[in-house]
PDB file of N, CA and C in Angstrom:
ATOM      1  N   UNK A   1      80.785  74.715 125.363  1.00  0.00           N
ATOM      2  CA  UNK A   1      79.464  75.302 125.316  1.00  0.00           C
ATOM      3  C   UNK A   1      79.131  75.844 123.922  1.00  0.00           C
ATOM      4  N   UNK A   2      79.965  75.227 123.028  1.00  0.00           N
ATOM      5  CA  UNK A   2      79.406  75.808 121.383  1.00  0.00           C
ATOM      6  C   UNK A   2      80.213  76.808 120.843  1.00  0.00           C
ATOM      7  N   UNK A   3      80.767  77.735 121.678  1.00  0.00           N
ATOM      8  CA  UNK A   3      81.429  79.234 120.918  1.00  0.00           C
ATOM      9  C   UNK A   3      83.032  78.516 120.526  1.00  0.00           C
ATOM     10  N   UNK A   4      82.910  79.587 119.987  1.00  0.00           N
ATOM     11  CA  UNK A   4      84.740  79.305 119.314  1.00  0.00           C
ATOM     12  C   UNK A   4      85.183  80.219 119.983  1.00  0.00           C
ATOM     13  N   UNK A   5      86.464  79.837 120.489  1.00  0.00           N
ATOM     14  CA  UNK A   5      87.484  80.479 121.223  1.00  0.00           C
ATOM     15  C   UNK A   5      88.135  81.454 120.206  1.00  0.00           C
ATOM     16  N   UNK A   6      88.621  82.627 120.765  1.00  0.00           N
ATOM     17  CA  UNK A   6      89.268  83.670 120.023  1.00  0.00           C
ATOM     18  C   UNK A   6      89.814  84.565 120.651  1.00  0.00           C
ATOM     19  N   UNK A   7      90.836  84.932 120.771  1.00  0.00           N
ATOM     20  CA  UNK A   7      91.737  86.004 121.257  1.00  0.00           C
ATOM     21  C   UNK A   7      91.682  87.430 120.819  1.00  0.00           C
ATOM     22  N   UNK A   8      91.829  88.801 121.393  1.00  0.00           N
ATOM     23  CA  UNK A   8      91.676  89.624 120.655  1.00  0.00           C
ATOM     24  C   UNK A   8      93.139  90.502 121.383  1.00  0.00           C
ATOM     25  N   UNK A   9      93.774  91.235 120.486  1.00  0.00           N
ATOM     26  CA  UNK A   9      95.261  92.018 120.409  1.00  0.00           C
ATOM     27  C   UNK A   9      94.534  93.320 120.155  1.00  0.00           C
ATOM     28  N   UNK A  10      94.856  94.262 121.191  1.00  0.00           N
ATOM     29  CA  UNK A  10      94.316  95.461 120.881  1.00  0.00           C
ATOM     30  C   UNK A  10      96.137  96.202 120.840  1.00  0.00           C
ATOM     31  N   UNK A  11      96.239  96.633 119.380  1.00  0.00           N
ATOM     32  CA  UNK A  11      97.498  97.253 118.913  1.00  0.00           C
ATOM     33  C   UNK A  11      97.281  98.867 119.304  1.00  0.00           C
ATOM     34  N   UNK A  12      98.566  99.391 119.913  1.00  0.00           N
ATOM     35  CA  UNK A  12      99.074 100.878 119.674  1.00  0.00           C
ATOM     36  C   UNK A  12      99.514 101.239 118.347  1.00  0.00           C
ATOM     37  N   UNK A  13      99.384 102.423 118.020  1.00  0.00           N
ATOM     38  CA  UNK A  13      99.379 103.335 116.727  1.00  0.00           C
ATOM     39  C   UNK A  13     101.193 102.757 116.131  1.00  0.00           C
ATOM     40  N   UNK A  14     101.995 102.558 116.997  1.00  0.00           N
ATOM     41  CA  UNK A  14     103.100 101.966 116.378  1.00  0.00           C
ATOM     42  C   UNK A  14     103.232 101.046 116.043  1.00  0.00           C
ATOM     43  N   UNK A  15     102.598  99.793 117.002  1.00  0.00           N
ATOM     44  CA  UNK A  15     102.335  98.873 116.752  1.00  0.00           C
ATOM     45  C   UNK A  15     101.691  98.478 115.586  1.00  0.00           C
ATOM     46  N   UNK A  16     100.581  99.147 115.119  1.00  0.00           N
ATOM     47  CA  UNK A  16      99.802  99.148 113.627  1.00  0.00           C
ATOM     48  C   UNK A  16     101.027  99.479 112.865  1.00  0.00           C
ATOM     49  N   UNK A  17     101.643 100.505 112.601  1.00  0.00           N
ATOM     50  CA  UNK A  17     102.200 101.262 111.803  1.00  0.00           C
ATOM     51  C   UNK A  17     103.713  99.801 111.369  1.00  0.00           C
ATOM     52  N   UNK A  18     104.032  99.520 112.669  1.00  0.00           N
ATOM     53  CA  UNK A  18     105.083  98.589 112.226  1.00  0.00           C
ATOM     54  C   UNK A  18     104.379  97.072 111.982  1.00  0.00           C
ATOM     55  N   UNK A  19     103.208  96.249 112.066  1.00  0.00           N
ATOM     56  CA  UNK A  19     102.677  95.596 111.336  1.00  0.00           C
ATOM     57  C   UNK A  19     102.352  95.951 109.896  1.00  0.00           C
ATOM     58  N   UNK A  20     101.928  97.081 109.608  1.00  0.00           N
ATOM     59  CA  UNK A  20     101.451  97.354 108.197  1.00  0.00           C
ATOM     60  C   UNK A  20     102.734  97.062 107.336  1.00  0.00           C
ATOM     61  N   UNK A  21     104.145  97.851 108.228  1.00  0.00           N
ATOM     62  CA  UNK A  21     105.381  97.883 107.427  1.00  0.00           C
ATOM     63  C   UNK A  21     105.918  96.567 107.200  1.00  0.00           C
ATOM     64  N   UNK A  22     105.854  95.531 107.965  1.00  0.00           N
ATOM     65  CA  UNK A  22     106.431  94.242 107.552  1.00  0.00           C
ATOM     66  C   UNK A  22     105.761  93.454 106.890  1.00  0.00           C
ATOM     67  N   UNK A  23     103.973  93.482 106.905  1.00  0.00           N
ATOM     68  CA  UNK A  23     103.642  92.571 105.658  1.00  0.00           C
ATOM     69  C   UNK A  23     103.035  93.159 104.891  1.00  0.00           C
ATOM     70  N   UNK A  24     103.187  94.744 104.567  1.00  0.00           N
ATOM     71  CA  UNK A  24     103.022  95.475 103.114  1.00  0.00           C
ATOM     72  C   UNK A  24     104.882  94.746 102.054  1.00  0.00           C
ATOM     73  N   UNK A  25     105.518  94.676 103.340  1.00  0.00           N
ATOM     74  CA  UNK A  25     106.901  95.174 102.219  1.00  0.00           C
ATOM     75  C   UNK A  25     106.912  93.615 101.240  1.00  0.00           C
ATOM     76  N   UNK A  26     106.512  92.572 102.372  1.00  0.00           N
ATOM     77  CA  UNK A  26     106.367  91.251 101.450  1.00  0.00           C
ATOM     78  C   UNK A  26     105.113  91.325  99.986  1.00  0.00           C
ATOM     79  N   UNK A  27     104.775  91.812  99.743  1.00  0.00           N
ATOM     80  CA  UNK A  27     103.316  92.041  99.142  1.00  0.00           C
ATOM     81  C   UNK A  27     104.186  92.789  97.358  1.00  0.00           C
ATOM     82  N   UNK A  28     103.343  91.817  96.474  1.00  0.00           N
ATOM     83  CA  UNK A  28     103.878  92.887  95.328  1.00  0.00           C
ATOM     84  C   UNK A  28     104.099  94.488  94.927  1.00  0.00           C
ATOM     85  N   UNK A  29     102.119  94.476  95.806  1.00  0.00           N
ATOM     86  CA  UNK A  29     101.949  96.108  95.284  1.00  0.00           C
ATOM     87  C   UNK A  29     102.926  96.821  96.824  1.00  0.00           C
ATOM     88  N   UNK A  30     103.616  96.722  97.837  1.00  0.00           N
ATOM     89  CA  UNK A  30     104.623  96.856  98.805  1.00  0.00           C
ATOM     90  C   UNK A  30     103.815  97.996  99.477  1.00  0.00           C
ATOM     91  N   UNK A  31     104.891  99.106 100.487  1.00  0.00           N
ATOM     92  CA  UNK A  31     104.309  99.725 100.904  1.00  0.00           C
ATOM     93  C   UNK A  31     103.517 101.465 100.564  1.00  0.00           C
ATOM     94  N   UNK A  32     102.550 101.695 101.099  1.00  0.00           N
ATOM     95  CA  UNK A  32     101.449 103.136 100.570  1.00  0.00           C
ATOM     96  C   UNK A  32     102.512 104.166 101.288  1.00  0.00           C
ATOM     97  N   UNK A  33     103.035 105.023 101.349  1.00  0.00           N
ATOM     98  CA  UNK A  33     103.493 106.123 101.819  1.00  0.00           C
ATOM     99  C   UNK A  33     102.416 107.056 102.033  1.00  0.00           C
ATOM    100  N   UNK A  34     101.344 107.073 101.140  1.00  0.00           N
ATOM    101  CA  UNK A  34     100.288 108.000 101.328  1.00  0.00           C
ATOM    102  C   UNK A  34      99.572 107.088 103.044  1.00  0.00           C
ATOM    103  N   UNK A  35      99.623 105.659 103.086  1.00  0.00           N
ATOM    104  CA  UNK A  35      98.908 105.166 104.096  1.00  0.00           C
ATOM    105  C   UNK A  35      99.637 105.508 105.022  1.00  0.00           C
ATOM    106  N   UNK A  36     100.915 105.051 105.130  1.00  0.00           N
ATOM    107  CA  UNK A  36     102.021 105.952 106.586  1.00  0.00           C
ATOM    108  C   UNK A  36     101.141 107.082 106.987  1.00  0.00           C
ATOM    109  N   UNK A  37     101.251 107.947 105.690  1.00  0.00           N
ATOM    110  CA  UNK A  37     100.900 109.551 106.205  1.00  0.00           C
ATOM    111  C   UNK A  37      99.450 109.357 106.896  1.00  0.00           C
ATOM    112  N   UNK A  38      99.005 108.688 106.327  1.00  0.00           N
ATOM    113  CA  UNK A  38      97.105 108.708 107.234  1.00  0.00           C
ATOM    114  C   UNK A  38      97.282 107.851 108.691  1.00  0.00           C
ATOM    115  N   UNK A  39      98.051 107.328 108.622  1.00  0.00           N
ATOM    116  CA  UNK A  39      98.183 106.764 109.634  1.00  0.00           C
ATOM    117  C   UNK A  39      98.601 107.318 111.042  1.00  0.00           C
ATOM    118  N   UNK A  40      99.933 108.022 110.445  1.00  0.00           N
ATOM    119  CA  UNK A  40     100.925 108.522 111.501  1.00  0.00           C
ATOM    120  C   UNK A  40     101.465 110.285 111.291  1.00  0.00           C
ATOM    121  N   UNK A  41     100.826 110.949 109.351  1.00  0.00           N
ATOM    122  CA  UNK A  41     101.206 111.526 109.351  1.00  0.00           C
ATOM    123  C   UNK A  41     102.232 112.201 108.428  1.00  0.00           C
ATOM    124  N   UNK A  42     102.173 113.405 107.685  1.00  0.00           N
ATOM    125  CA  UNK A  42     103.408 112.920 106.662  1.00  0.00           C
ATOM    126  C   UNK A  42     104.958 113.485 107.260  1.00  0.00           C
ATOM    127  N   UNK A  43     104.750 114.115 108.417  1.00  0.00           N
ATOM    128  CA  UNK A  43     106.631 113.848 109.226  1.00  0.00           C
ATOM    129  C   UNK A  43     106.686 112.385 108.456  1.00  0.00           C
ATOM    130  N   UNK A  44     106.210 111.652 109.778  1.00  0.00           N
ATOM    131  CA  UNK A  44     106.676 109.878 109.606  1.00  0.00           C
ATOM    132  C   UNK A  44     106.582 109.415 108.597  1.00  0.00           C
ATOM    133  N   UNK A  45     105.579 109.699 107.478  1.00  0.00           N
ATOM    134  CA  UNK A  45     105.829 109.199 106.415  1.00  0.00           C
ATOM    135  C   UNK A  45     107.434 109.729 105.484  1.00  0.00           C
ATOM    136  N   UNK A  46     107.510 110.918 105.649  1.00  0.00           N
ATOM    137  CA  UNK A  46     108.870 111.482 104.946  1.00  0.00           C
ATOM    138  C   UNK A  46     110.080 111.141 105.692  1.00  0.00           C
ATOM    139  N   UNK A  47     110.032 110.423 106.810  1.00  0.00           N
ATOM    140  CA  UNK A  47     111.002 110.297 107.918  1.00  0.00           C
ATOM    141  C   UNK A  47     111.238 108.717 107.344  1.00  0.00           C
ATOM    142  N   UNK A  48     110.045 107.786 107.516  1.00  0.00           N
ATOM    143  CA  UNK A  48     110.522 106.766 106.735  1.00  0.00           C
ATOM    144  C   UNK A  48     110.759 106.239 105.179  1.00  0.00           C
ATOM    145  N   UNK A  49     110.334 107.339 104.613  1.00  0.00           N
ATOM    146  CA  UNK A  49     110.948 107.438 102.767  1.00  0.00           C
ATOM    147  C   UNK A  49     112.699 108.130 103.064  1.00  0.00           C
ATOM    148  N   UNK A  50     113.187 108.490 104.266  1.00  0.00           N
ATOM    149  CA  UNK A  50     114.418 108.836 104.136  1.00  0.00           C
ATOM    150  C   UNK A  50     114.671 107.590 104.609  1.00  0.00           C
ATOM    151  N   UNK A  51     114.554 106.995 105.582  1.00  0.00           N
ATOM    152  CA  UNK A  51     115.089 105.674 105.904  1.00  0.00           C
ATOM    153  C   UNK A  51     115.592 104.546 104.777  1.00  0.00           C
ATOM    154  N   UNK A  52     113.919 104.770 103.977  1.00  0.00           N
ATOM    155  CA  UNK A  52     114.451 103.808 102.933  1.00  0.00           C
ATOM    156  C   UNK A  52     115.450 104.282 101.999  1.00  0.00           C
ATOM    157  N   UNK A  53     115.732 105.613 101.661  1.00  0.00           N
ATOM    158  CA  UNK A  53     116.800 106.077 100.770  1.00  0.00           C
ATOM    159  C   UNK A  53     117.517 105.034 100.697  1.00  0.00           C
ATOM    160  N   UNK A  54     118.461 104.358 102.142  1.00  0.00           N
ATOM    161  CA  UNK A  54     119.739 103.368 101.507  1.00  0.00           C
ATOM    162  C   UNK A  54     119.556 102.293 100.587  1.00  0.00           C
ATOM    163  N   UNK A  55     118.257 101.701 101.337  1.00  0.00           N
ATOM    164  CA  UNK A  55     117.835 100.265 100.017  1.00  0.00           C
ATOM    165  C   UNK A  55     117.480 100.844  99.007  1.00  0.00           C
ATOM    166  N   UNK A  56     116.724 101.986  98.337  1.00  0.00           N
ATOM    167  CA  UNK A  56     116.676 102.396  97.347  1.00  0.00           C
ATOM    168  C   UNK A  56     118.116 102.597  96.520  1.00  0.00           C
ATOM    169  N   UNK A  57     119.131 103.207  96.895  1.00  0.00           N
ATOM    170  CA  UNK A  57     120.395 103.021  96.740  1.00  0.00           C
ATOM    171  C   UNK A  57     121.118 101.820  96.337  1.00  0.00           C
ATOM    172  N   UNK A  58     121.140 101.126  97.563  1.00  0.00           N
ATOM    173  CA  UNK A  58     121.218  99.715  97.281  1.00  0.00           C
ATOM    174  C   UNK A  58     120.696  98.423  96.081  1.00  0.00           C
ATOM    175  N   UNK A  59     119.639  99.576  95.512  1.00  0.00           N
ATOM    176  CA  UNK A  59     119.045  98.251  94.640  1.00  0.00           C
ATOM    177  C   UNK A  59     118.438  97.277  95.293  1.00  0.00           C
ATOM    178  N   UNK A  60     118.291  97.542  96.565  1.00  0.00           N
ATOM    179  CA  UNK A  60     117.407  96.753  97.592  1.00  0.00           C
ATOM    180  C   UNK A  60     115.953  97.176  97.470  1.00  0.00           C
ATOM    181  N   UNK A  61     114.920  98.455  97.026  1.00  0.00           N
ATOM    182  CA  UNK A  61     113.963  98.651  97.226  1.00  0.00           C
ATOM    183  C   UNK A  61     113.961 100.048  95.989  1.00  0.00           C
ATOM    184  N   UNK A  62     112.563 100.191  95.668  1.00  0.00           N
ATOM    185  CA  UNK A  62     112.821 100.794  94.372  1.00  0.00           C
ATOM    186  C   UNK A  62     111.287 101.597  94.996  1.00  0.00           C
ATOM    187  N   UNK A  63     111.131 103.330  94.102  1.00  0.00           N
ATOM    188  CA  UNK A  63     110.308 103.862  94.452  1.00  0.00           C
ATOM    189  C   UNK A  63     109.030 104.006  93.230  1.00  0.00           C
ATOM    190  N   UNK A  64     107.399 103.998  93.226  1.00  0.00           N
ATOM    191  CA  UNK A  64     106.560 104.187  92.126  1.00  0.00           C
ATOM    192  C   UNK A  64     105.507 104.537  92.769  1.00  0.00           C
ATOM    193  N   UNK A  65     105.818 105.926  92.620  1.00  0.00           N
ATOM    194  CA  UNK A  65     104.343 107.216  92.874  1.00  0.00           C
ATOM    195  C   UNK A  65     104.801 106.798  94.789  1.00  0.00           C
ATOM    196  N   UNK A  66     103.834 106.560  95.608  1.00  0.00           N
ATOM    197  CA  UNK A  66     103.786 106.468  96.526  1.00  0.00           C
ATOM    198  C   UNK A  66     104.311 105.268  97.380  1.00  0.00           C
ATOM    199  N   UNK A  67     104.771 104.203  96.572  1.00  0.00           N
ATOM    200  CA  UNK A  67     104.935 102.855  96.841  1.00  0.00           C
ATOM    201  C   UNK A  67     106.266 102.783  97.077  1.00  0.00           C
ATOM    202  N   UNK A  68     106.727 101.798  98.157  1.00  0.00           N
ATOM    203  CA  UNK A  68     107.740 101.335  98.340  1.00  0.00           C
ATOM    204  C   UNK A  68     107.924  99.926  97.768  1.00  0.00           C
ATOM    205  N   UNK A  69     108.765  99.310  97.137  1.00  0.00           N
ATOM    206  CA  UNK A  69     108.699  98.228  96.604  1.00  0.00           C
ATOM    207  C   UNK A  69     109.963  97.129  96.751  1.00  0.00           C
ATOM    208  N   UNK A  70     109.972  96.492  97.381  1.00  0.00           N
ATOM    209  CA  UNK A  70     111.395  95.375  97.889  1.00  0.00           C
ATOM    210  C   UNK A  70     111.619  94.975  95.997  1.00  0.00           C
ATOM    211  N   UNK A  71     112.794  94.945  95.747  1.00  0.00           N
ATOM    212  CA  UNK A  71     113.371  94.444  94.235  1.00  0.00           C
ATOM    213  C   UNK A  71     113.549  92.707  94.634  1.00  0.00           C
ATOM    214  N   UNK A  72     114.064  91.959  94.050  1.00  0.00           N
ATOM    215  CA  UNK A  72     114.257  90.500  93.630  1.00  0.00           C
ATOM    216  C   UNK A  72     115.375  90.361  94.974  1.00  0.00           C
ATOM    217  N   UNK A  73     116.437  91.032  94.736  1.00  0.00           N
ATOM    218  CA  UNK A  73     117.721  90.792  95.625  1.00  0.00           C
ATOM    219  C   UNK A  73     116.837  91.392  96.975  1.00  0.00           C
ATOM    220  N   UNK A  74     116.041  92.343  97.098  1.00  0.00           N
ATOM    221  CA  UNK A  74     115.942  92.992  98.273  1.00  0.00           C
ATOM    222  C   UNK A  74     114.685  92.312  98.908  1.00  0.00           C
ATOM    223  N   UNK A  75     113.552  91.368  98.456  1.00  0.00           N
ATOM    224  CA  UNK A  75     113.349  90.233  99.123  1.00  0.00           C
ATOM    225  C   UNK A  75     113.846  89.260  99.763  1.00  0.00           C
ATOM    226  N   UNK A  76     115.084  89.230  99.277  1.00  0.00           N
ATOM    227  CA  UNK A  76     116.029  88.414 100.073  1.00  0.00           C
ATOM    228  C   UNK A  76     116.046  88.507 101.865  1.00  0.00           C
ATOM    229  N   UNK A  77     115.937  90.002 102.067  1.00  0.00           N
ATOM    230  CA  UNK A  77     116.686  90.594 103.174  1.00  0.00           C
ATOM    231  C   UNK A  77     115.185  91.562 103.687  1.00  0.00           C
ATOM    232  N   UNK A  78     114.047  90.923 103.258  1.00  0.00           N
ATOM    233  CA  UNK A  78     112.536  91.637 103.648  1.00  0.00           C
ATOM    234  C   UNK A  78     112.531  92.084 105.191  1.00  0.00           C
ATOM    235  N   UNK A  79     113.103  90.944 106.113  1.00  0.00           N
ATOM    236  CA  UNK A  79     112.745  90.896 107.415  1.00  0.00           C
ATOM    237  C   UNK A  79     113.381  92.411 107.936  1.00  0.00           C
ATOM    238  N   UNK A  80     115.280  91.978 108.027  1.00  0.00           N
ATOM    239  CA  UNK A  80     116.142  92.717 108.316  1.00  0.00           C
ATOM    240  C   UNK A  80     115.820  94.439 107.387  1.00  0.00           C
ATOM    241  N   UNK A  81     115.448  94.488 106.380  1.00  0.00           N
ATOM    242  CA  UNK A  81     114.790  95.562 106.038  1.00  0.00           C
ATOM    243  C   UNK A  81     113.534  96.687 106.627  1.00  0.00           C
ATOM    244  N   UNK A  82     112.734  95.486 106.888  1.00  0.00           N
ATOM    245  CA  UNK A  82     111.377  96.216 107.384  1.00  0.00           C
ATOM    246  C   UNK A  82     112.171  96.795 109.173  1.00  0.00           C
ATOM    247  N   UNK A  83     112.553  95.678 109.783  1.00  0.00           N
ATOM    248  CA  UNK A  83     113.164  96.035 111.093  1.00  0.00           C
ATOM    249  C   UNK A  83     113.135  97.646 111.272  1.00  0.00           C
ATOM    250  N   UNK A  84     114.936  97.713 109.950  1.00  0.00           N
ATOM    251  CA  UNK A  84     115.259  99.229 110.258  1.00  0.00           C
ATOM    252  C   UNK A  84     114.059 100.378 109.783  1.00  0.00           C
ATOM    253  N   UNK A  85     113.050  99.855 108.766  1.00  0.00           N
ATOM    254  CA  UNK A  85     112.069 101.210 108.931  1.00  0.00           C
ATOM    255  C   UNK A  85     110.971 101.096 109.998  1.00  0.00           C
ATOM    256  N   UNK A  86     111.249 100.376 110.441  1.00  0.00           N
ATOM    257  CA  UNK A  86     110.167 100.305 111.976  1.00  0.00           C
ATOM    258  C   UNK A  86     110.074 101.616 112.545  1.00  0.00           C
ATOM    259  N   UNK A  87     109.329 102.059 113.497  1.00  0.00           N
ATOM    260  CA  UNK A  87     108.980 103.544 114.229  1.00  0.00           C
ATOM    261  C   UNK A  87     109.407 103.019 115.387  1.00  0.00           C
TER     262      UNK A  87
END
């Protein structure tokens, strides 16, 4: 009858929060910590800047102003990364 078919996903607040986290972390400019906090808050935002502490450690993920940023080696391992900062 003419229309285009389209589906619509109505996401929960975690659900957003852990989409934003897996395809911000692929992304150059990576993830907003200030956006966590608008999102969810700055607990959760400071709850998941401790999470990331280890890859930061690791040389897996590196920190600038508010940004989380996957390094060269720590693209490698984007998926298994974003996982553990999931909510």
């Amino acid at each position: 009858n003419g229309l285009i078919p389209f589906e619509e996903e109505i996401l929960t607040t975690v659900q957003i929060l852990n989409e934003y986290i897996m395809t911000s972390l692929r992304t150059a400019a990576g993830l907003s910590l200030n956006r966590i906090s608008q999102l969810a808050g700055r607990e959760e935002a400071a709850m998941l800047r401790k999470k990331a502490e280890k890859f930061i450690e690791a040389g897996r993920m590196m920190q600038t102003d508010d940004r989380l940023i996957l390094t060269k080696e720590g693209k490698l391992f984007a998926d298994g990364m974003a996982a553990d900062l999931f909510f």
